[in-house]
PDB file of N, CA and C in Angstrom:
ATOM      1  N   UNK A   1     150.302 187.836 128.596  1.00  0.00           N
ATOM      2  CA  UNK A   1     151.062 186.831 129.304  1.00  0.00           C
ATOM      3  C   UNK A   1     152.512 187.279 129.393  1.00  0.00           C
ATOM      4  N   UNK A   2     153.087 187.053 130.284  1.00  0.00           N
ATOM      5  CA  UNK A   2     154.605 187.127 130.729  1.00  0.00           C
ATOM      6  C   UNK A   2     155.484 186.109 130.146  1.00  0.00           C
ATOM      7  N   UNK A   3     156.865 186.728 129.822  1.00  0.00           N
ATOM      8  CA  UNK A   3     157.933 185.725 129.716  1.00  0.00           C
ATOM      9  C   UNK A   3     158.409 185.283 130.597  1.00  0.00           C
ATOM     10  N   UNK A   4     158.607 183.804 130.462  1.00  0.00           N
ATOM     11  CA  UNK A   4     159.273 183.277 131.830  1.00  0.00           C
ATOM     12  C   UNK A   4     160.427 182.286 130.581  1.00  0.00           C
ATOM     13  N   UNK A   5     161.768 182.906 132.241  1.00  0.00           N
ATOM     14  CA  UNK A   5     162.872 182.501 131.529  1.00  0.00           C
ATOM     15  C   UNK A   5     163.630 181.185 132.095  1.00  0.00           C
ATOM     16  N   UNK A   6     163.876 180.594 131.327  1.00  0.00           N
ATOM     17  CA  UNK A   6     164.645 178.867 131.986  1.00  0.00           C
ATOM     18  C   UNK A   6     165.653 179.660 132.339  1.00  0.00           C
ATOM     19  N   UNK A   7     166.677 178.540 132.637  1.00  0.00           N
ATOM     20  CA  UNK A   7     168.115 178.871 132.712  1.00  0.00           C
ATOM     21  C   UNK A   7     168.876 178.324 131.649  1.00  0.00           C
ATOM     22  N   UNK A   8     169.859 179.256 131.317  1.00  0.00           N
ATOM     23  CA  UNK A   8     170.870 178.976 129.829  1.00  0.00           C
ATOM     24  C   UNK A   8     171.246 177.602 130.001  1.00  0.00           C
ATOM     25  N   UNK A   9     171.758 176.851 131.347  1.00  0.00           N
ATOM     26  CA  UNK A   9     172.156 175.687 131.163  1.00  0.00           C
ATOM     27  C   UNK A   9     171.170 174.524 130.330  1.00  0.00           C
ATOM     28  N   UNK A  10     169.872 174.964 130.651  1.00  0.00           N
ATOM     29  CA  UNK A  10     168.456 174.326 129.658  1.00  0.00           C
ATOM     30  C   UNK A  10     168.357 174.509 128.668  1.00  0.00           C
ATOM     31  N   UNK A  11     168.307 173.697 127.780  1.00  0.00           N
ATOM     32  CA  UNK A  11     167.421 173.467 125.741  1.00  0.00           C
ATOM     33  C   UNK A  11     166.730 172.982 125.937  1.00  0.00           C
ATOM     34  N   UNK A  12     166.105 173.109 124.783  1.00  0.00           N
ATOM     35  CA  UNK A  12     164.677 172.081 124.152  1.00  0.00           C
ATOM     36  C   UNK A  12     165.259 170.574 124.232  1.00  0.00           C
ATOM     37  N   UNK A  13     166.526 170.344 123.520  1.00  0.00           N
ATOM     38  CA  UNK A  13     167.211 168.992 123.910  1.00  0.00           C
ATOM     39  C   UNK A  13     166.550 168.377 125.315  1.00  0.00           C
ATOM     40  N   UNK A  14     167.822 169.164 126.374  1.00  0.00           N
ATOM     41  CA  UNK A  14     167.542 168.616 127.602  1.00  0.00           C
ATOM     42  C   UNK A  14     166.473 168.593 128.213  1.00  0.00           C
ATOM     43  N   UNK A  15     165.195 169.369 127.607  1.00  0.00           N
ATOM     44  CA  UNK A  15     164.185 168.790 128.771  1.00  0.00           C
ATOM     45  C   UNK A  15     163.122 168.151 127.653  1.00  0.00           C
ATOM     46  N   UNK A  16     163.689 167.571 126.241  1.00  0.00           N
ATOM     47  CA  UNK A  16     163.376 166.501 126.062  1.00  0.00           C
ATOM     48  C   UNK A  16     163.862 165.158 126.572  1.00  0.00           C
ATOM     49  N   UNK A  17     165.100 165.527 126.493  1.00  0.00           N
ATOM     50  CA  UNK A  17     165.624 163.463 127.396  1.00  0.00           C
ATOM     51  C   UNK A  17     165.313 163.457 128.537  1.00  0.00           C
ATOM     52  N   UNK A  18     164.284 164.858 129.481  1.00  0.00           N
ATOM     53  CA  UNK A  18     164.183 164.901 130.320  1.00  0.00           C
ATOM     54  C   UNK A  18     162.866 163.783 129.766  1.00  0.00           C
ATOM     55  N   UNK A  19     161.698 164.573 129.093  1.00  0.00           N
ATOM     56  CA  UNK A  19     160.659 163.909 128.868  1.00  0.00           C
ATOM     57  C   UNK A  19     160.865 162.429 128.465  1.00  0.00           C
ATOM     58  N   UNK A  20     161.633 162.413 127.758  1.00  0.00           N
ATOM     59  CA  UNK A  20     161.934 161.017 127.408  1.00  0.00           C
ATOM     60  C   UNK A  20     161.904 159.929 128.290  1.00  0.00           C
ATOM     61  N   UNK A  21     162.686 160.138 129.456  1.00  0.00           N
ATOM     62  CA  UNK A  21     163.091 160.104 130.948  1.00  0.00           C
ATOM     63  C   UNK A  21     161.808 159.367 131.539  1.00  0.00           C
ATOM     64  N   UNK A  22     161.173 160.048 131.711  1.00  0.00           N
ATOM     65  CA  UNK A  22     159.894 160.020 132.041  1.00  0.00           C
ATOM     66  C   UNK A  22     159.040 159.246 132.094  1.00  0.00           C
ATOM     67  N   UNK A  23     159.065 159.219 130.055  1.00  0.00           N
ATOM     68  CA  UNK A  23     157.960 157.751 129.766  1.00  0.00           C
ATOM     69  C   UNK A  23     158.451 156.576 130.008  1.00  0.00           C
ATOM     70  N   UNK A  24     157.624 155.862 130.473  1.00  0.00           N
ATOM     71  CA  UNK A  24     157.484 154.555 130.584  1.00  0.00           C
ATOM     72  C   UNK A  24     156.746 153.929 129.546  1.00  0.00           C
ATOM     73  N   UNK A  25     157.826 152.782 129.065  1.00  0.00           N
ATOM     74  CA  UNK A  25     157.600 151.712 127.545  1.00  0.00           C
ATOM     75  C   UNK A  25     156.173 152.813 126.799  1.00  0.00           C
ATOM     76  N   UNK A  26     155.833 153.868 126.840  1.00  0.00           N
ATOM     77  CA  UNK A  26     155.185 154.751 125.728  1.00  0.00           C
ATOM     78  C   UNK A  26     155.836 155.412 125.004  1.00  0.00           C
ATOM     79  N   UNK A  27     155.172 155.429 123.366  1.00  0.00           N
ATOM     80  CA  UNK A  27     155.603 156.151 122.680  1.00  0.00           C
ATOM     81  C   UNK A  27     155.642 157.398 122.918  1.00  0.00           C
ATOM     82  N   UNK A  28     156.951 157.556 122.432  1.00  0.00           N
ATOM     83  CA  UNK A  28     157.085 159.314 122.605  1.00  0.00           C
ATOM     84  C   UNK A  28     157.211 159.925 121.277  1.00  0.00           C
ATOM     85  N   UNK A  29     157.786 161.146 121.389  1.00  0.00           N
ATOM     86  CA  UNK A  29     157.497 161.842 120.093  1.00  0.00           C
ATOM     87  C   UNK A  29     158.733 162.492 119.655  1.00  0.00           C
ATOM     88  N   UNK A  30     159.353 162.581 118.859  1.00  0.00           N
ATOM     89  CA  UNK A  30     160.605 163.264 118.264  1.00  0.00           C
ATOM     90  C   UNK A  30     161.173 164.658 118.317  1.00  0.00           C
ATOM     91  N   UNK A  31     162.441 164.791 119.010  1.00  0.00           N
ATOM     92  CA  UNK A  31     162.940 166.101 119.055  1.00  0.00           C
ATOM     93  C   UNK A  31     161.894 167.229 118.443  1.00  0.00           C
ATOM     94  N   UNK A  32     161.739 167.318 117.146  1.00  0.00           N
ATOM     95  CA  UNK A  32     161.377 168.347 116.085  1.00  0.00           C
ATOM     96  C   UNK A  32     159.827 168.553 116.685  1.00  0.00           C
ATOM     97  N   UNK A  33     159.256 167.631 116.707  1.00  0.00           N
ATOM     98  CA  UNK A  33     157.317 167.908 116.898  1.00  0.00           C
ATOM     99  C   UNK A  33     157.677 168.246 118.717  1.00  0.00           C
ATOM    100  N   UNK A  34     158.394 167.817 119.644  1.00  0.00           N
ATOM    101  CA  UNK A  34     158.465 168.327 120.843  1.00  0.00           C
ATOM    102  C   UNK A  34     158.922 170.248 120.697  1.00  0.00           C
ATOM    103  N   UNK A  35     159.748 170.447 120.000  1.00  0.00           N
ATOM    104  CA  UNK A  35     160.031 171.845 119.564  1.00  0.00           C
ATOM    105  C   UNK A  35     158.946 172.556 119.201  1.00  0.00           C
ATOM    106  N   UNK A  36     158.115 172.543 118.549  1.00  0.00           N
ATOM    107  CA  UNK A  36     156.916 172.535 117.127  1.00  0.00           C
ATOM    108  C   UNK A  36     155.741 172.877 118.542  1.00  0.00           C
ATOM    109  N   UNK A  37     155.639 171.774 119.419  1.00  0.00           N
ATOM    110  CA  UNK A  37     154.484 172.401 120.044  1.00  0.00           C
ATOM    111  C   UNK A  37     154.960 172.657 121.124  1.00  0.00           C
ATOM    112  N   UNK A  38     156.328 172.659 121.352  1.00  0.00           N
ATOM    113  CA  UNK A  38     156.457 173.776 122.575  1.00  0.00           C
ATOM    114  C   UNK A  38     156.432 175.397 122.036  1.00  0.00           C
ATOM    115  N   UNK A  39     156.841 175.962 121.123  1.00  0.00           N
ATOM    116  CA  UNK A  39     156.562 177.005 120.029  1.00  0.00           C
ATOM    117  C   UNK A  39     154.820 177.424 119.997  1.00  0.00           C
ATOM    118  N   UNK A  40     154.012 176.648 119.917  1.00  0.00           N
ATOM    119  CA  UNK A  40     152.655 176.640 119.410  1.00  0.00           C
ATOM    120  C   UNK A  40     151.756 176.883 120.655  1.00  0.00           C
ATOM    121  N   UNK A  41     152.519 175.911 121.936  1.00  0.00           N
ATOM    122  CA  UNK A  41     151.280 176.376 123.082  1.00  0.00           C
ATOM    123  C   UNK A  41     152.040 177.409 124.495  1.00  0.00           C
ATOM    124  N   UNK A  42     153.651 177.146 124.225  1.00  0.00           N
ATOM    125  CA  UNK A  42     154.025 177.506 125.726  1.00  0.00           C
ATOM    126  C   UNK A  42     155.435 178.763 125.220  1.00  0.00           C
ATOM    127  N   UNK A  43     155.256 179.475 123.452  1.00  0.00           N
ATOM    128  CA  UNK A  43     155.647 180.398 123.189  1.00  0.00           C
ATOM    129  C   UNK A  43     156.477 181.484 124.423  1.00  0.00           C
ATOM    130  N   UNK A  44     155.627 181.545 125.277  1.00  0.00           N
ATOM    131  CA  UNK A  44     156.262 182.993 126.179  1.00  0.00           C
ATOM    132  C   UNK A  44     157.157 181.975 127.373  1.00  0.00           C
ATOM    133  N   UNK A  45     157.721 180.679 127.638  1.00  0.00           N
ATOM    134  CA  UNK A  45     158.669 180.067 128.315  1.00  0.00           C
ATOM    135  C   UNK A  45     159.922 179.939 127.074  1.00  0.00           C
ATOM    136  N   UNK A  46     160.738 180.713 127.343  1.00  0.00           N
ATOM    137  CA  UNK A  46     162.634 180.954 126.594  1.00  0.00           C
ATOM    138  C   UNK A  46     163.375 180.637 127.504  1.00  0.00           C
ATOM    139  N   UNK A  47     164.505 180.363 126.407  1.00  0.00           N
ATOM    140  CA  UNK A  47     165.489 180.311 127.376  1.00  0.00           C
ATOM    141  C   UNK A  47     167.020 181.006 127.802  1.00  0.00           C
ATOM    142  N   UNK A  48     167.276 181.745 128.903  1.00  0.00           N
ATOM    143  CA  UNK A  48     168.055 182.532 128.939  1.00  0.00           C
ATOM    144  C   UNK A  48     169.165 182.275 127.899  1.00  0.00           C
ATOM    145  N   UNK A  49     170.141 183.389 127.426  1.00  0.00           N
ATOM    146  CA  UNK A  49     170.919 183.400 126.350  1.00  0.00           C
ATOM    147  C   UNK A  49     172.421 183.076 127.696  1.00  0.00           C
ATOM    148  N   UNK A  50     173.510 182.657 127.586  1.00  0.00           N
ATOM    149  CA  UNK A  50     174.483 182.217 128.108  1.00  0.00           C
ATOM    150  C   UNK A  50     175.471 183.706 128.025  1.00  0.00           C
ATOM    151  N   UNK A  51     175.045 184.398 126.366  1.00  0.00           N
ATOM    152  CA  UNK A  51     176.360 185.420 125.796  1.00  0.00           C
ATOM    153  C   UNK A  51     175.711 186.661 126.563  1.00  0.00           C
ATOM    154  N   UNK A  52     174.557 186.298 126.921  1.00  0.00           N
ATOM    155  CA  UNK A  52     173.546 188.276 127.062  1.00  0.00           C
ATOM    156  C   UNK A  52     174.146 189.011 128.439  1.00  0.00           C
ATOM    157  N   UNK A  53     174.418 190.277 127.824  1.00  0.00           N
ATOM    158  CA  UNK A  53     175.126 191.123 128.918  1.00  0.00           C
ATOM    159  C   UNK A  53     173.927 191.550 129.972  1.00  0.00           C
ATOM    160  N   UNK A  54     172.558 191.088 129.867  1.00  0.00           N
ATOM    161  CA  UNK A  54     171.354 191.328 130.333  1.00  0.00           C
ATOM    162  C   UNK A  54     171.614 190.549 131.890  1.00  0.00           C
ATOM    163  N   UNK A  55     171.330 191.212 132.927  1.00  0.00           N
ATOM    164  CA  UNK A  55     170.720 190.120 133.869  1.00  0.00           C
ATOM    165  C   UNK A  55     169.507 189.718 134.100  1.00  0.00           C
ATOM    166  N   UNK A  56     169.119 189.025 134.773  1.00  0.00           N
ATOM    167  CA  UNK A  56     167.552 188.368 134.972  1.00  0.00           C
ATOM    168  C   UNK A  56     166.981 189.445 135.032  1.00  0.00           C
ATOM    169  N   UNK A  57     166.983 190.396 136.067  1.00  0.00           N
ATOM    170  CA  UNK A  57     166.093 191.236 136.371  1.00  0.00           C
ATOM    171  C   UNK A  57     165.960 192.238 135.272  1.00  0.00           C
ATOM    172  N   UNK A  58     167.160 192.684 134.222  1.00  0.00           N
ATOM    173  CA  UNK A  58     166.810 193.320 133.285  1.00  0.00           C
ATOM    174  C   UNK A  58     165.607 192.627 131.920  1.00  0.00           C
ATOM    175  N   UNK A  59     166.084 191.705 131.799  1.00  0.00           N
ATOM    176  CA  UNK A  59     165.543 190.848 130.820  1.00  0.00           C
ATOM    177  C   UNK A  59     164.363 190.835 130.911  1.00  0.00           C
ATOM    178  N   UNK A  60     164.148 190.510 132.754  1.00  0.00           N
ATOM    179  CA  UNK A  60     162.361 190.458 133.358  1.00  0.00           C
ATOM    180  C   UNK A  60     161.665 191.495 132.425  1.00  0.00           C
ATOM    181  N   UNK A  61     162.680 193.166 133.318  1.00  0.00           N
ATOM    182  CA  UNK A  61     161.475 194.120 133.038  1.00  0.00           C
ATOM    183  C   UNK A  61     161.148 194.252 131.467  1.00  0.00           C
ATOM    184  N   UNK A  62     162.028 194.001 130.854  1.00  0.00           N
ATOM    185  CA  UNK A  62     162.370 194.841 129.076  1.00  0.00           C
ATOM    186  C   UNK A  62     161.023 193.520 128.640  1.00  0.00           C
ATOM    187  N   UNK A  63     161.081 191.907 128.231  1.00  0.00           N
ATOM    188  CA  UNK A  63     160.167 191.401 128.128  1.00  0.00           C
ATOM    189  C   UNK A  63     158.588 191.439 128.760  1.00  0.00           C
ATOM    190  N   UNK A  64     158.639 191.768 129.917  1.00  0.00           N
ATOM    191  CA  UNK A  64     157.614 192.112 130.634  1.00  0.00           C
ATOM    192  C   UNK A  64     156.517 193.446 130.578  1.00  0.00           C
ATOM    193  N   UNK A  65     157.658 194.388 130.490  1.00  0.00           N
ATOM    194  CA  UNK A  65     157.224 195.801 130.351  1.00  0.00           C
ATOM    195  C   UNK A  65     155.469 196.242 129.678  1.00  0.00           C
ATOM    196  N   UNK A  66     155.321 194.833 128.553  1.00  0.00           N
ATOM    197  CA  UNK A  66     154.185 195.384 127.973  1.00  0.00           C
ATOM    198  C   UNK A  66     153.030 194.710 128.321  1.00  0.00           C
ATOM    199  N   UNK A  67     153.151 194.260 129.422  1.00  0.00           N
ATOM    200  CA  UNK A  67     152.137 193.445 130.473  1.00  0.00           C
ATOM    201  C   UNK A  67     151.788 194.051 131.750  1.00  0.00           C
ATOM    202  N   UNK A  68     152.678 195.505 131.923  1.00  0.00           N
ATOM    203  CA  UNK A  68     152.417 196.009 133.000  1.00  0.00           C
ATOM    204  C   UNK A  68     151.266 196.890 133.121  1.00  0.00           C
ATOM    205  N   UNK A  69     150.399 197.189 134.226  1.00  0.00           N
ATOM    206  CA  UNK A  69     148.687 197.932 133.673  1.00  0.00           C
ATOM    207  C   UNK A  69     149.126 199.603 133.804  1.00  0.00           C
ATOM    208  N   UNK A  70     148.176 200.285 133.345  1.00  0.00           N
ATOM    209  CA  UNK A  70     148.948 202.053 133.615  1.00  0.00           C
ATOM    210  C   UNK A  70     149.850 201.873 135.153  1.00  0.00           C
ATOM    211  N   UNK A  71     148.698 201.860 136.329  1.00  0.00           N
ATOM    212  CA  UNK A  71     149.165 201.597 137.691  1.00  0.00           C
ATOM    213  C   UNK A  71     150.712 201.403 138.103  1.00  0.00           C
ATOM    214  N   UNK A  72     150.901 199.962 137.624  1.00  0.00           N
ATOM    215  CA  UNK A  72     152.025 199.700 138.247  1.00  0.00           C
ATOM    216  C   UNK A  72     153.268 200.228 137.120  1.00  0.00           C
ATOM    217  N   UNK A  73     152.905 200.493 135.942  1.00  0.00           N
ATOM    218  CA  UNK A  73     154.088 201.091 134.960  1.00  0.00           C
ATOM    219  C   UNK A  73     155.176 202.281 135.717  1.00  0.00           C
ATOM    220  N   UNK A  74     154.324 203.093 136.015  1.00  0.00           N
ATOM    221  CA  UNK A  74     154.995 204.046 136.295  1.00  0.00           C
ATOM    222  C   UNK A  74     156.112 203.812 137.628  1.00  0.00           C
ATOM    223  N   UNK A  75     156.099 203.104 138.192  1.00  0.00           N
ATOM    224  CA  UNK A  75     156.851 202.136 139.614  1.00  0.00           C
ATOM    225  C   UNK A  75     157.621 201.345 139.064  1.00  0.00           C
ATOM    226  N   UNK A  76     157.360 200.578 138.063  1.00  0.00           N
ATOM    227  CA  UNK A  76     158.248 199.865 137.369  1.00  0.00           C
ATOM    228  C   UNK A  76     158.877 200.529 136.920  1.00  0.00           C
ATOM    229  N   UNK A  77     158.910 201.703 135.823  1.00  0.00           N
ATOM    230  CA  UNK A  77     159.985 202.439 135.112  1.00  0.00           C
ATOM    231  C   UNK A  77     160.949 203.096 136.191  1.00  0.00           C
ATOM    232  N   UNK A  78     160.152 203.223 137.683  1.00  0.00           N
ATOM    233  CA  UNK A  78     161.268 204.073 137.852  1.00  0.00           C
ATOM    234  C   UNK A  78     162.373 203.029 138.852  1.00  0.00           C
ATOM    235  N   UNK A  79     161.576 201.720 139.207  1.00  0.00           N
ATOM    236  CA  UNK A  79     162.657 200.633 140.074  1.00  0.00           C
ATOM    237  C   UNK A  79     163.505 200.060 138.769  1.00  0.00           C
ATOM    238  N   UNK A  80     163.253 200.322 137.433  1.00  0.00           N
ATOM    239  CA  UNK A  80     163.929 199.802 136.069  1.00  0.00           C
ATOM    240  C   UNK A  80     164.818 200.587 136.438  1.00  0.00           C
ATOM    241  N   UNK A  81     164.645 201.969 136.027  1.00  0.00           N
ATOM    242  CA  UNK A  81     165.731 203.044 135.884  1.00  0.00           C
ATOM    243  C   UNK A  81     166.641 202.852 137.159  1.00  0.00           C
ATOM    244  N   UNK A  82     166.379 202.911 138.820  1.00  0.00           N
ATOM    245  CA  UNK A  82     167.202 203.205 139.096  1.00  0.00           C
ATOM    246  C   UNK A  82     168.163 201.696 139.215  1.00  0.00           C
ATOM    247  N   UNK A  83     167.463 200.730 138.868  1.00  0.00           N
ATOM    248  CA  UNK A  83     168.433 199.068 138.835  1.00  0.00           C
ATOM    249  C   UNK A  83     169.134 199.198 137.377  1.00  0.00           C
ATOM    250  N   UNK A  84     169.028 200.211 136.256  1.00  0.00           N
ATOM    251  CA  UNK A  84     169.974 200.578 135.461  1.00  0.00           C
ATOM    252  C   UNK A  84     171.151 201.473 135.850  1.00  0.00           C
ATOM    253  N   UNK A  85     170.859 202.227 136.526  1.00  0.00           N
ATOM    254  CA  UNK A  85     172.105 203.328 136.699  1.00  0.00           C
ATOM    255  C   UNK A  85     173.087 202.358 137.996  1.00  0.00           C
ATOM    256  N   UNK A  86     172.396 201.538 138.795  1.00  0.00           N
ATOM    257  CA  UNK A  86     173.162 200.850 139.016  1.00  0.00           C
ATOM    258  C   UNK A  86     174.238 200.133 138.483  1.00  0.00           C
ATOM    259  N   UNK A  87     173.404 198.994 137.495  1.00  0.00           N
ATOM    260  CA  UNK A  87     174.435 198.491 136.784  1.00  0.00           C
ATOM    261  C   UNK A  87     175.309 199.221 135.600  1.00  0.00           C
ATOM    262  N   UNK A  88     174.739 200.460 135.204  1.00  0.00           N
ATOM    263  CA  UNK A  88     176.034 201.460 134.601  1.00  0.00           C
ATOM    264  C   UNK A  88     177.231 201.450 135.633  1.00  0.00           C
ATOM    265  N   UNK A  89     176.749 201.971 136.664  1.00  0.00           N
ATOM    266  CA  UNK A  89     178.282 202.292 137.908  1.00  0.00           C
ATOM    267  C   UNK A  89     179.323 200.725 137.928  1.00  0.00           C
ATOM    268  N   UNK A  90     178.278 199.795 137.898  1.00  0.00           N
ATOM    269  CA  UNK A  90     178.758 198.470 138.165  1.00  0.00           C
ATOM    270  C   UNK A  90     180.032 197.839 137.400  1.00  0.00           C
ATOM    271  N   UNK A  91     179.437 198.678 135.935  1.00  0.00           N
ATOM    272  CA  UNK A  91     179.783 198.533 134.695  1.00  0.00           C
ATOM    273  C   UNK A  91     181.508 199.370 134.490  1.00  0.00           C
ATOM    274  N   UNK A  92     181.032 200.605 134.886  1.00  0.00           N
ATOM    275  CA  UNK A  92     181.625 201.382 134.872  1.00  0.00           C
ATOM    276  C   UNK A  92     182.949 201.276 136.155  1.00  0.00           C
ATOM    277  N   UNK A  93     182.700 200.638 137.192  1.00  0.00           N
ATOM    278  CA  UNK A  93     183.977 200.129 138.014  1.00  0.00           C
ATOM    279  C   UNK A  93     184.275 199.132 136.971  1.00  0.00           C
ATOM    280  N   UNK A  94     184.142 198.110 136.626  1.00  0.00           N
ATOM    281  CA  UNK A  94     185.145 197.157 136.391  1.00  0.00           C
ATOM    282  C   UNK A  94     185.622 197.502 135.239  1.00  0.00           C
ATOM    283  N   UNK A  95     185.236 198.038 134.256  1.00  0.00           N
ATOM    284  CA  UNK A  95     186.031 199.313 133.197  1.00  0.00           C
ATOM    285  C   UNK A  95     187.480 199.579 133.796  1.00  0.00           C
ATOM    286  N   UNK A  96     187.130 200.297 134.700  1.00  0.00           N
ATOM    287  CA  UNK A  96     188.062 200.908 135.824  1.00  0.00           C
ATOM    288  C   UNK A  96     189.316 200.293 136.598  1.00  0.00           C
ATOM    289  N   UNK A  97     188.636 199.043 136.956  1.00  0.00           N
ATOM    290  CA  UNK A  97     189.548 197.661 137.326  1.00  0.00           C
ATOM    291  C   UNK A  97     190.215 197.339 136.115  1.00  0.00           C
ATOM    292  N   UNK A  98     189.658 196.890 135.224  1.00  0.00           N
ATOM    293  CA  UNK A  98     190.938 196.634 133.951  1.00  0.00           C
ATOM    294  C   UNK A  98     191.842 197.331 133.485  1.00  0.00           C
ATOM    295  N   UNK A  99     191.351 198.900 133.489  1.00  0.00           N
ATOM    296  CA  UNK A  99     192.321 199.694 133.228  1.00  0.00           C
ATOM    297  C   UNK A  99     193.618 199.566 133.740  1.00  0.00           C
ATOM    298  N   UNK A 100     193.106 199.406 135.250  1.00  0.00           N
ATOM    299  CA  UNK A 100     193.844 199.478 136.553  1.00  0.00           C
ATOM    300  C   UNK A 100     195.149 198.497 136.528  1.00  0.00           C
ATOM    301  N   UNK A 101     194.129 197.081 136.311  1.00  0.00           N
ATOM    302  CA  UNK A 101     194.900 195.801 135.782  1.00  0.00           C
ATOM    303  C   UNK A 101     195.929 195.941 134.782  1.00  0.00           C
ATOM    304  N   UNK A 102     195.390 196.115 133.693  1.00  0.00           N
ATOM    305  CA  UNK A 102     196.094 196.383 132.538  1.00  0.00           C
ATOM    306  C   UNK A 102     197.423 197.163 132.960  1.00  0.00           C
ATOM    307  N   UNK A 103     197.417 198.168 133.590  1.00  0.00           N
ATOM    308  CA  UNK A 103     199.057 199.568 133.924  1.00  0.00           C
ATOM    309  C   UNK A 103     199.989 197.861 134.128  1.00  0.00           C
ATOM    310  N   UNK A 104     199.042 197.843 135.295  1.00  0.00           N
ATOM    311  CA  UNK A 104     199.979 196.390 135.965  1.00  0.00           C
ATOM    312  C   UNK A 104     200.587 195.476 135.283  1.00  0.00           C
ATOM    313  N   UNK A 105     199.915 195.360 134.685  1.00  0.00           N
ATOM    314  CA  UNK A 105     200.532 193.922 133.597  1.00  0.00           C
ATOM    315  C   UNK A 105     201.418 194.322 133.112  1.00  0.00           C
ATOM    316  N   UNK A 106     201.387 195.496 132.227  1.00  0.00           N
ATOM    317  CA  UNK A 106     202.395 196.291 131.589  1.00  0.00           C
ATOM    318  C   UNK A 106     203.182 196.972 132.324  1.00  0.00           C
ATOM    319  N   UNK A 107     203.185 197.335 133.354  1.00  0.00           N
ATOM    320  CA  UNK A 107     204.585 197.575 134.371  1.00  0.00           C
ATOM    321  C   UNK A 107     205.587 196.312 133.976  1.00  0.00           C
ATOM    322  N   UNK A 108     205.011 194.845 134.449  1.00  0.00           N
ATOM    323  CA  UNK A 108     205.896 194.023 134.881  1.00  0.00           C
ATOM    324  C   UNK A 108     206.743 193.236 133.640  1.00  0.00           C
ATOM    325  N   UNK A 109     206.158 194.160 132.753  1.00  0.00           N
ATOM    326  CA  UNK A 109     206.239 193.524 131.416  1.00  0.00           C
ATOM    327  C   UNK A 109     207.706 194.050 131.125  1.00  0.00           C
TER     328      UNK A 109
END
């Protein structure tokens, strides 16, 4: 099975008061046991990290990777690799921009 990722703005919280939301005059069930068996049956749904220098599509392949069959692996590693060296360059300009920034600041300084 695949990981599938919420969005960071989502917790277990919020899409409990979501559930909460929901019921009508039925009992519901408490933060902790809503956690407990979301853990127990729906394990491979996380939720994106807010701090991770990862983007979606990296996150996809790296969690995913061991779900892929011989076939499509080898296509995947190499649309992985070249959507990495991308974001190295990506990485590697705005490096570049701060540097850039930075002279500036300190010129006017």
């Amino acid at each position: 099975m695949s990981v599938i990722f919420l969005p960071a703005s989502e917790s277990y919280s919020s899409l409990h008061r979501l559930y909460i939301s929901t019921i009508d005059d039925q009992k519901t069930i408490h933060l902790a046991t809503f956690w407990r068996i979301w853990h127990k049956y729906i394990p491979e749904i996380k939720f994106l990290s807010p701090r991770s220098d990862l983007c979606f599509k990296c996150k996809n392949m790296r969690f995913n990777s061991q779900y892929w069959s011989d076939q499509e692996s080898e296509a995947q590693v190499a649309e992985w690799n070249e959507h990495f060296q991308w974001a190295q360059k990506e990485k590697e300009y705005y490096r570049y921009l701060l540097i850039i920034i930075h002279k500036e600041i300190c010129k006017n300084f």
